[in-house]
Every structure is written in C-alpha cells, then in structure tokens.
Protein backbone atom coordinates (compact mmCIF):
# COMPACT_ATOMS: atom_id res chain seq x y z
CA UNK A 1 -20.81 15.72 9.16
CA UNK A 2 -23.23 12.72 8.65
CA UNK A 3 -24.27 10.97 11.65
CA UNK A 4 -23.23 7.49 9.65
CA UNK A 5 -19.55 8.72 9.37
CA UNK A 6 -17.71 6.01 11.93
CA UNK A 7 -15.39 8.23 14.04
CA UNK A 8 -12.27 6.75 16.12
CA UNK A 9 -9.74 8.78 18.82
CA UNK A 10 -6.89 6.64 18.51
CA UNK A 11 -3.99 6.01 20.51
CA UNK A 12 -1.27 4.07 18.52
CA UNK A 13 1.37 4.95 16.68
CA UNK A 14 3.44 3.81 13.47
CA UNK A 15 6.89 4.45 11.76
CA UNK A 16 7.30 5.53 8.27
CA UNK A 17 10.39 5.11 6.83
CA UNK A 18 11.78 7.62 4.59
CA UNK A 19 14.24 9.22 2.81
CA UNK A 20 15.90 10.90 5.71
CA UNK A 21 15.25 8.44 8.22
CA UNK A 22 11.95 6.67 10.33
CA UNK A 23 10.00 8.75 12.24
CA UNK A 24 7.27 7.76 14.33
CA UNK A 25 3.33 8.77 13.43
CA UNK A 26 0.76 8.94 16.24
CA UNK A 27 -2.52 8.71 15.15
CA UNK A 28 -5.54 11.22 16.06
CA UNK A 29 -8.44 10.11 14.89
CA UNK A 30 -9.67 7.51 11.54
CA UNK A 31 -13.10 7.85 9.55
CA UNK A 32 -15.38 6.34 7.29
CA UNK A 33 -16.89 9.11 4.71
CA UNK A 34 -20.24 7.52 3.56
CA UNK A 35 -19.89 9.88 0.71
CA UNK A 36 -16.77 8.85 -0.72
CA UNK A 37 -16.85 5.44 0.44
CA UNK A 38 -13.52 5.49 1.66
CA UNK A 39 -11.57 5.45 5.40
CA UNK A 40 -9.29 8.07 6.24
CA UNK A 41 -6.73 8.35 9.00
CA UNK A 42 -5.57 12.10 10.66
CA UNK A 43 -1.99 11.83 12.03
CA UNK A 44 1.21 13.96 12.95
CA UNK A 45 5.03 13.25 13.44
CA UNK A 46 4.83 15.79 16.56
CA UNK A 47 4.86 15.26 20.37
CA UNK A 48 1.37 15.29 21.28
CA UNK A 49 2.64 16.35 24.59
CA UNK A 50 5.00 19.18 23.59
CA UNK A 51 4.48 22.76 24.07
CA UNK A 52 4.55 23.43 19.55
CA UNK A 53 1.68 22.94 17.68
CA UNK A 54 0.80 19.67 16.34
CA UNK A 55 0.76 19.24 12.52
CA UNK A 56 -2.03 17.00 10.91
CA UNK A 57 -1.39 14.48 7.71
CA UNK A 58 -4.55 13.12 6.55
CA UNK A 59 -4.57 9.79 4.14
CA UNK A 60 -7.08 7.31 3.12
CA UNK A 61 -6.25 4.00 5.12
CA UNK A 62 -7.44 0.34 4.41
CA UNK A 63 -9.10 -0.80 7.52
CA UNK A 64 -7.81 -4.50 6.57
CA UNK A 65 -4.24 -3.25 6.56
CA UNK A 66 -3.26 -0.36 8.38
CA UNK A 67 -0.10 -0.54 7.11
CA UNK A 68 -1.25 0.54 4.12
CA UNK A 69 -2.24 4.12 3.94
CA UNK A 70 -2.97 6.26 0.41
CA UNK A 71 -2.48 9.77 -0.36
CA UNK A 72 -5.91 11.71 -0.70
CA UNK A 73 -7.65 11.40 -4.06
CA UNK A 74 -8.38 15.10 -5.61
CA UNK A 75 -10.27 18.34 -4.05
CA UNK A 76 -13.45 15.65 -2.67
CA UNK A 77 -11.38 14.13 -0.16
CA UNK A 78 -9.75 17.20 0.94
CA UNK A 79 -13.34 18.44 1.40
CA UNK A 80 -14.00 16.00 3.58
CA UNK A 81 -11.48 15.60 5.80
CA UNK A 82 -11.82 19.63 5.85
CA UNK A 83 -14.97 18.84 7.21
CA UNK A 84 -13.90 16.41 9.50
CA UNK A 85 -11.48 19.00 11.11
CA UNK A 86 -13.60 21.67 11.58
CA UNK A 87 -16.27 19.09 13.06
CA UNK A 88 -13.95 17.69 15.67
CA UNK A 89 -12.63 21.40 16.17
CA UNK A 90 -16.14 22.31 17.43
CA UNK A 91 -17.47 19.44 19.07
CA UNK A 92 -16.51 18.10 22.49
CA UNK A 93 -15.06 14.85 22.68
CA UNK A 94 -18.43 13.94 24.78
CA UNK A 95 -20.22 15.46 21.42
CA UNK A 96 -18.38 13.30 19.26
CA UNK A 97 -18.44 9.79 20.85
CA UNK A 98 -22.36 10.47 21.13
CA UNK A 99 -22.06 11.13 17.46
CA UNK A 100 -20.10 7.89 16.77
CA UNK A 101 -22.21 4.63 16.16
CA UNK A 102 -21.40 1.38 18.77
C-alpha cells in the first residue's frame, strides 16, 4: 500500500436500480491507486449492523460524479483493491487515517 494512495471511511449510501428491484449500497471506504491512476469505491448491499457477514463490491468511481461507478478493468485492478483489503484488514483505523494524506 503506497503512502500516496488517498484513503476515505465513508458513511453514505446510494440505490442501484436493477433488474429485480433498488436496493440500497452503503459505502465502506473509496481510493485513489497511484498505480493505476484510477479511484475505486468498496461497498455492500448488507446491514452493516446485522449479525451476517457483510459482502464487499469493489468498482472504479469518478470522483466528479459519484453516480457514476465502473466495473473493475482486468486482473490489475483486482490486485489492487486485493491489496487494499488486506491493508485495511490489518491496520487499525488509527493506522489508516495516519496513513491517509490531509
């Protein structure tokens, strides 16, 4: 994890609408990858407050337009939002907002 990536613990949520109806996405965390030059968004469709593990959907994300999220481009940015997991899985959240940039 580069000390340049720009990490975010967010707190808002959005709907997607799909085939079988809206549900609502709350987002975790979004990220800048210096190496791919792209932002990325981790979010689930589960209650963050429920007693079943939560489920994480990653997508790249234009930080113009959050409305406007991307699926993730090849094996690269799976790599690094792997990354990003297993950074944020092993850090404190005191670790990480160190790690952030103002």
């Amino acid at each position: 994890m580069s000390e340049n990536e720009n990490i975010k613990e967010q707190d808002f949520s959005f709907v997607m609408h799909g085939p079988e109806g809206d549900v609502t996405m709350h987002v975790l965390f979004t990220f800048y990858s210096p190496e791919t030059k792209a932002n990325y968004m981790l979010y689930t469709p589960d209650d963050l407050d429920g007693p079943d593990p939560v489920r994480l959907t990653a997508c790249r994300y234009s930080p113009d337009n959050l409305t406007q999220i991307m699926p993730l481009e090849g094996e690269n940015d799976r790599k690094v939002v792997q990354g990003f997991i297993n950074y944020i899985s092993t850090h404190t959240p005191e670790e990480i907002a160190e790690a952030a940039p103002l």
